[in-house]
Protein backbone atom coordinates (compact mmCIF):
# COMPACT_ATOMS: atom_id res chain seq x y z
CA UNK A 1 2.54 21.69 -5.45
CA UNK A 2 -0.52 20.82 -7.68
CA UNK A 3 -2.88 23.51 -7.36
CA UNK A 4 -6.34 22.41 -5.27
CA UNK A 5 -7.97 25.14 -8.14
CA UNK A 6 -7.61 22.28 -11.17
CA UNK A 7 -10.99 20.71 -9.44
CA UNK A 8 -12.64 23.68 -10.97
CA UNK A 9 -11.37 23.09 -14.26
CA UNK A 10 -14.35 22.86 -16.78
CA UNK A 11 -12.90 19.42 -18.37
CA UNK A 12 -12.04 17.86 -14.81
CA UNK A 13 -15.35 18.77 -14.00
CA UNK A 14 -17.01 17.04 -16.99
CA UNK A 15 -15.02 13.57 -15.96
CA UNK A 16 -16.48 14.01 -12.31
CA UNK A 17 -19.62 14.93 -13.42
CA UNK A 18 -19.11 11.57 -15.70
CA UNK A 19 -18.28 9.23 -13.27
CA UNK A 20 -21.19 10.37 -10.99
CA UNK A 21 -23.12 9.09 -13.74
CA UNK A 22 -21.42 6.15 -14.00
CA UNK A 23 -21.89 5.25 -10.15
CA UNK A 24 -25.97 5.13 -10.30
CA UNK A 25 -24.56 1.57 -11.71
CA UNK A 26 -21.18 1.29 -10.48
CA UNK A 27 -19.22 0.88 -7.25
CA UNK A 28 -15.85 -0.02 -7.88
CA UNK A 29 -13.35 3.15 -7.69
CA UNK A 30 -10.74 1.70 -10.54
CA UNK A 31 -13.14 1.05 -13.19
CA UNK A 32 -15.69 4.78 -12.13
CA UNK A 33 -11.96 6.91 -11.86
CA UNK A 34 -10.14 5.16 -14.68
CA UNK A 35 -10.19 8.32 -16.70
CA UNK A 36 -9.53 10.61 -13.76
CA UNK A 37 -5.87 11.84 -13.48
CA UNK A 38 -4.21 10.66 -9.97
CA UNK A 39 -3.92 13.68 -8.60
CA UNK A 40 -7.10 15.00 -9.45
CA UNK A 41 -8.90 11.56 -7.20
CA UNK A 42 -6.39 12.20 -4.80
CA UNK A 43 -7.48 15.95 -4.44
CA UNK A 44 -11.20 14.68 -4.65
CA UNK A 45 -10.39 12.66 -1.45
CA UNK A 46 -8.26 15.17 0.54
CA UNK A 47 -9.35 18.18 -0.67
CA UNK A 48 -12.51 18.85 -2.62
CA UNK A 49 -14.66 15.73 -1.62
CA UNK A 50 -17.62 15.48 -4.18
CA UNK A 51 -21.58 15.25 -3.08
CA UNK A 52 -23.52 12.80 -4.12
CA UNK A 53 -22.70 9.13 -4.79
CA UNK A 54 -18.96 9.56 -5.87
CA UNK A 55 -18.70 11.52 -1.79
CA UNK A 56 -20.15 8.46 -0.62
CA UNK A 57 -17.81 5.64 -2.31
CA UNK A 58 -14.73 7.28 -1.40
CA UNK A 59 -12.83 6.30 1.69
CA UNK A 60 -13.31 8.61 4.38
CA UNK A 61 -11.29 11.46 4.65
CA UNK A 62 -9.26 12.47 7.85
CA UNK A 63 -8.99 15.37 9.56
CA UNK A 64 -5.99 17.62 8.94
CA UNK A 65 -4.49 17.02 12.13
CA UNK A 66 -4.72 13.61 11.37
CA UNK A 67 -3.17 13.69 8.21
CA UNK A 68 -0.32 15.88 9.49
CA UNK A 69 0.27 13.15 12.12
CA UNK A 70 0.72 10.85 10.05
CA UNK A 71 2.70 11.84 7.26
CA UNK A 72 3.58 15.79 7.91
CA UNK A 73 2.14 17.02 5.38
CA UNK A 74 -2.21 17.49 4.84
CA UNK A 75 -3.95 18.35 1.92
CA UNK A 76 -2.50 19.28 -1.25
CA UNK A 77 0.73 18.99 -0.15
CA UNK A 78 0.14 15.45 0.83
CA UNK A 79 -1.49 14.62 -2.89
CA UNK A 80 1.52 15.94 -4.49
CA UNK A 81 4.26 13.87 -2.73
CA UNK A 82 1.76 10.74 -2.61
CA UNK A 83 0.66 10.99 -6.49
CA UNK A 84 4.25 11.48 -7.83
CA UNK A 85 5.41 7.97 -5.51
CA UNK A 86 2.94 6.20 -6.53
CA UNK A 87 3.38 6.91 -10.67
CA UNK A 88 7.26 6.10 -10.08
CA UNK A 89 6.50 2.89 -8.04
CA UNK A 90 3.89 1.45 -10.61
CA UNK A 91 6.06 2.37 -13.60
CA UNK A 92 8.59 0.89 -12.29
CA UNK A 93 7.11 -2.29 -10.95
CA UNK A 94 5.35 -2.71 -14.24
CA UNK A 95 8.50 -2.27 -15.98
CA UNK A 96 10.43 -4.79 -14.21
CA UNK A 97 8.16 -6.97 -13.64
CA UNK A 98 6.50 -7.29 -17.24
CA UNK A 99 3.00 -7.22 -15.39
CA UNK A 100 0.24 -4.69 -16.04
CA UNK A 101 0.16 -2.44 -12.84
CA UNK A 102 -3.87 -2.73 -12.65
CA UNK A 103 -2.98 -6.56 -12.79
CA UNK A 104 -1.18 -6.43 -9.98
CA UNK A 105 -1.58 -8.11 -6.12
CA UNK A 106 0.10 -5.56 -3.92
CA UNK A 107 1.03 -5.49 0.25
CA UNK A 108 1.38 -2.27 1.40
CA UNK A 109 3.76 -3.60 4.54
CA UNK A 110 3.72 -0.76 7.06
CA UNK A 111 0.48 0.36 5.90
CA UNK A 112 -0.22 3.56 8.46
CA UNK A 113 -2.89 5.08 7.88
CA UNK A 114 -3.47 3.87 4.42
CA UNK A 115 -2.43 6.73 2.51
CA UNK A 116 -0.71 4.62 -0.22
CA UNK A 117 -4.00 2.37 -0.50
CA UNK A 118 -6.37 5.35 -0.76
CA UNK A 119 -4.21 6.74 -3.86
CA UNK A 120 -4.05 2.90 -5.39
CA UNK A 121 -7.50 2.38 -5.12
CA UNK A 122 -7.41 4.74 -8.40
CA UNK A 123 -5.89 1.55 -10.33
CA UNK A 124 -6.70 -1.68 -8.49
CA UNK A 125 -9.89 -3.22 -6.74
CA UNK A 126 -10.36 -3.69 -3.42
CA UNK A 127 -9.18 -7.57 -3.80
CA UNK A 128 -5.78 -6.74 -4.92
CA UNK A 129 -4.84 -4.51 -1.87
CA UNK A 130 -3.88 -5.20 1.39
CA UNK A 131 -2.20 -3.72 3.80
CA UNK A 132 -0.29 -4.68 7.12
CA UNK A 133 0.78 -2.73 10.04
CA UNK A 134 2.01 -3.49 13.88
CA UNK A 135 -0.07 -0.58 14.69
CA UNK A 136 -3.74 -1.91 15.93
CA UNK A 137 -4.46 2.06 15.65
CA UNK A 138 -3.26 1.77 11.66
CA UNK A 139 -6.04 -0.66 10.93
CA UNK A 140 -8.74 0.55 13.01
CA UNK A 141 -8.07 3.68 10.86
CA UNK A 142 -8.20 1.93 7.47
CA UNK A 143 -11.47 0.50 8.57
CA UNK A 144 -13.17 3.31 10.10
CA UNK A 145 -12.39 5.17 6.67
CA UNK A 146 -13.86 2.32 4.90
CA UNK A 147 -10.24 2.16 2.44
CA UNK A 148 -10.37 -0.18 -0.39
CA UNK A 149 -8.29 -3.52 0.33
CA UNK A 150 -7.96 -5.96 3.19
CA UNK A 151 -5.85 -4.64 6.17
CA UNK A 152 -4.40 -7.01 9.02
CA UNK A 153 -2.29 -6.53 11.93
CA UNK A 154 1.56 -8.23 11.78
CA UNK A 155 4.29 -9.11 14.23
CA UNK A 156 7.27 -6.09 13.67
CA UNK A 157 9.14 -8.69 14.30
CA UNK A 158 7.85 -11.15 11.85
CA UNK A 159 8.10 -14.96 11.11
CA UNK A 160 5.57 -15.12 8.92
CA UNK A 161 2.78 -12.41 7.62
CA UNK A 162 -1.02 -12.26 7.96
CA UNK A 163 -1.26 -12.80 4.34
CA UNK A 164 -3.41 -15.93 2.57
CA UNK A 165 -2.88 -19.18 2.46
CA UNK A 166 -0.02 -19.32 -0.12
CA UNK A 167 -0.47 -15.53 -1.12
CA UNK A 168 1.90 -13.66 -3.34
CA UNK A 169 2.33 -10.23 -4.21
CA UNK A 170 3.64 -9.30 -7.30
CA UNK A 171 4.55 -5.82 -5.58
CA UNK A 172 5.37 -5.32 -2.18
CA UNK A 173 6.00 -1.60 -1.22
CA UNK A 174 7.67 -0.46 2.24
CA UNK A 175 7.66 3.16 2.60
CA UNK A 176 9.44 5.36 6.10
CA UNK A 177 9.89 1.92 7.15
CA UNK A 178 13.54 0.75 7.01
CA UNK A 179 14.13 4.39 7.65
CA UNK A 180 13.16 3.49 11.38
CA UNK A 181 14.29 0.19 12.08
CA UNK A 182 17.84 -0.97 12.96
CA UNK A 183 19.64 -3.52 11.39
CA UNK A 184 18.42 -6.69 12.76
CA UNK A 185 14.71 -6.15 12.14
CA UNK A 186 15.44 -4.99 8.68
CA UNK A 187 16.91 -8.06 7.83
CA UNK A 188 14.28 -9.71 9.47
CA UNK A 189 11.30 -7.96 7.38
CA UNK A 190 13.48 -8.71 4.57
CA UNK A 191 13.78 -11.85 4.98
CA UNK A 192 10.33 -12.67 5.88
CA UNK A 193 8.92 -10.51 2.66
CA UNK A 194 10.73 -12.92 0.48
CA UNK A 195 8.69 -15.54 1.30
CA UNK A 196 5.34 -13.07 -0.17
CA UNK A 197 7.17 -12.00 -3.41
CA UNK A 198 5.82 -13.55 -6.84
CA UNK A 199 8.35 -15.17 -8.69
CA UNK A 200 9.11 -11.55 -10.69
CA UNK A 201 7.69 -9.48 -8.21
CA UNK A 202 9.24 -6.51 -6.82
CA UNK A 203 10.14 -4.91 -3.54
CA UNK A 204 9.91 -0.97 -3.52
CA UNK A 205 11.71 0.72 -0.45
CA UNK A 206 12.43 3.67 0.75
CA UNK A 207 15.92 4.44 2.58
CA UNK A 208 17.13 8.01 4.05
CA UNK A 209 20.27 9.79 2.62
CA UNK A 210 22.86 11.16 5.07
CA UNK A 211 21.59 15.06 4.97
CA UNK A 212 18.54 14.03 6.61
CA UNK A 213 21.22 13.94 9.81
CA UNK A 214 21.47 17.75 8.93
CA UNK A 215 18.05 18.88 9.77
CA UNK A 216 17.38 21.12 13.15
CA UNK A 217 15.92 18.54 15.05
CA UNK A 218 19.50 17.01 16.00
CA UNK A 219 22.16 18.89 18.15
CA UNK A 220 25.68 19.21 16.53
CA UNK A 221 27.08 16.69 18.34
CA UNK A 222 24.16 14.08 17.49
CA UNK A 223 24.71 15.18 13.66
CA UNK A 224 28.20 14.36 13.44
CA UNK A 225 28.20 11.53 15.25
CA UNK A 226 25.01 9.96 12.76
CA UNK A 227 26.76 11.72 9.43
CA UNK A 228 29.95 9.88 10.66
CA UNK A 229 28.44 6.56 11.37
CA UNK A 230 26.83 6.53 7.81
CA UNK A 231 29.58 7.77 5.40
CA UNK A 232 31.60 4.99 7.93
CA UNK A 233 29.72 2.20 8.02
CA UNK A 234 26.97 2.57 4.91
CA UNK A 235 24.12 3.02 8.30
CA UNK A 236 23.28 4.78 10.97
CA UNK A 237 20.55 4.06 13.58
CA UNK A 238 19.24 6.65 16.58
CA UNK A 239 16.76 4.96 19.13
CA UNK A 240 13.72 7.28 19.72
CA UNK A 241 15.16 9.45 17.31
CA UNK A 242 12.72 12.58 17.43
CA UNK A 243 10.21 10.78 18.84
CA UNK A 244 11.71 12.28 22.62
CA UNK A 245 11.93 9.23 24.60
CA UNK A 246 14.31 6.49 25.26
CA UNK A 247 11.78 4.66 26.53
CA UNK A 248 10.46 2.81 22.91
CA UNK A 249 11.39 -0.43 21.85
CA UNK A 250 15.24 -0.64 21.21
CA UNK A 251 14.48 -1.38 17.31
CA UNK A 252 12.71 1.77 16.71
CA UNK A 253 13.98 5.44 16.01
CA UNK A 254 15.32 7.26 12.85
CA UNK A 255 17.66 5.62 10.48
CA UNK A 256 19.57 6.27 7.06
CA UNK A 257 21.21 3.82 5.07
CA UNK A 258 23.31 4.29 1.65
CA UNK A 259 22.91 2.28 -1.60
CA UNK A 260 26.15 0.36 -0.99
CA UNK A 261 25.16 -1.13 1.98
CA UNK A 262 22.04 -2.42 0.73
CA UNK A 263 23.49 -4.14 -2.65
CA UNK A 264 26.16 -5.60 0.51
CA UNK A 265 24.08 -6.38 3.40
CA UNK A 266 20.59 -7.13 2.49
CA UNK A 267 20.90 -10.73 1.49
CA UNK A 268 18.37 -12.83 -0.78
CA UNK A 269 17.21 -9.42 -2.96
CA UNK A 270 19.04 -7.52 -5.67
CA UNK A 271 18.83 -4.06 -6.67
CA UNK A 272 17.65 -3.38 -9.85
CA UNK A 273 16.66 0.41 -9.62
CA UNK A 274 16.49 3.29 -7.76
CA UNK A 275 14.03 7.03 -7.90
CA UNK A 276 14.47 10.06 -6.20
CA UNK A 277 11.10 12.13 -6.01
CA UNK A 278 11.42 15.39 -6.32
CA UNK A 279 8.75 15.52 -3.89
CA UNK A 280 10.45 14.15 -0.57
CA UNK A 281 14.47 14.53 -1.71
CA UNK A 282 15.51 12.93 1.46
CA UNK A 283 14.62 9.70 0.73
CA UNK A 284 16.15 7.36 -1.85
CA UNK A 285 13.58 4.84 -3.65
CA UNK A 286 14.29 1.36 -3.85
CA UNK A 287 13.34 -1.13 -6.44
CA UNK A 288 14.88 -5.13 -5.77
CA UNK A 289 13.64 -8.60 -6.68
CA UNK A 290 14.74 -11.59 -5.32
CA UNK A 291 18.48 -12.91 -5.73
């Protein structure tokens, strides 16, 4: 876990004490943290928030209980496993893509919270993010912490997406997504996101392994029916999962899906890579473009 102490450092604090500087004259977070390791602004939002005018351009930060909510994890915990996804999903994007990652337009699609924008907002301006969510509570949050992008409600279910007239992103990234929704609606958001992708864009997901069926929260039965289903059938899908009601929407609960089934069954993209991060083990990281 990266240590909350490196804000002390005596050369992190000479590239704080830098861009504070820079920000009597400068408001946009990409160009003021551009020499600022990632996990240093990410610790600078979550953990050690700086006075003065740097304090004041940062997005708001949450309170712990709020963060834990959201994600599990708070603090530097949460930096960690945010910082190392987001280095693996713009190397990789960049990579496949031949694009510059601080060239970039990117949809954060099942935004939350907008942890992934906060940590982004390191590389890209405000213009180039946005961020969708079901959740009227996810974007009132975004706002209310004043996050860098643009940040709409969508249909989980969707047609179509609250994007710009003929937007396209050139990466798309769906994290704990399809690790909730059952088959039908993630072909749907699958096949509605092609319809957002540049031409060599790419699609990062994020799908669950079969030990997270292992954990305590399940009973033995529950476990080896789920652990069945996916070494079976490449999927398994458990409405409410632990959310401790049967009463949510049918599509919604806790799902894991293996590699084979996606290269099988999710039509119109192609996998071209995967990541595991040593952070969050569990999940498997996706990287596709379009068939």
């Amino acid at each position: 876990m990266i240590d909350p102490n490196l804000l002390n450092d005596g050369d992190i604090r000479g590239l704080v004490a830098r861009a504070e500087e820079a920000a009597k004259h400068e408001s946009r977070l990409n160009i003021l943290f551009q020499d600022i390791p990632l996990e240093v602004y990410g610790l600078l939002q979550f953990v050690g928030r700086p006075a003065g005018r740097l304090g004041e351009l940062l997005p708001r930060t949450p309170a712990e209980a709020e963060q834990i909510k959201w994600t599990g994890t708070h603090g530097s915990q949460m930096v960690t496993v945010a910082s190392g996804y987001i280095k693996s999903l713009l190397a990789h994007a960049s990579f496949l893509s031949g694009k510059p990652a601080t060239e970039m337009m990117f949809l954060d699609h099942g935004c939350g919270w907008g942890r992934i924008p906060r940590f982004l907002s390191r590389f890209l301006a405000a213009e180039q993010i946005y961020g969708f969510d079901p959740m009227a509570e996810s974007i009132a949050i975004c706002a209310r912490d004043k996050v860098p992008g643009t940040f709409r409600q969508c249909d989980p279910y969707p047609d179509s997406l609250p994007a710009d007239p003929g937007q396209k992103f050139d990466l798309i990234n769906v994290f704990s997504v399809f690790t909730h929704l059952n088959e039908a609606y993630q072909f749907k958001v699958l096949e509605t996101l092609r319809d957002y992708i540049a031409p060599k864009g790419v699609l990062a997901a994020t799908i669950r392994r079969d030990i997270f069926w292992q954990g305590p929260r399940f009973d033995a039965a529950t476990r080896e029916t789920m652990i069945r289903k996916h070494r079976s059938e490449g999927f398994a899908h458990l409405v409410g999962g632990n959310l401790g009601t049967k009463d949510k929407s049918a599509f919604f609960g806790e799902t894991s899906t293996s590699i084979a089934y996606v290269r099988d069954r999710w039509k119109g993209w192609t996998l071209v890579a995967t990541d595991i991060s040593v952070a969050q083990p569990g999940q498997i990281v996706l990287f596709l473009q379009r068939s």
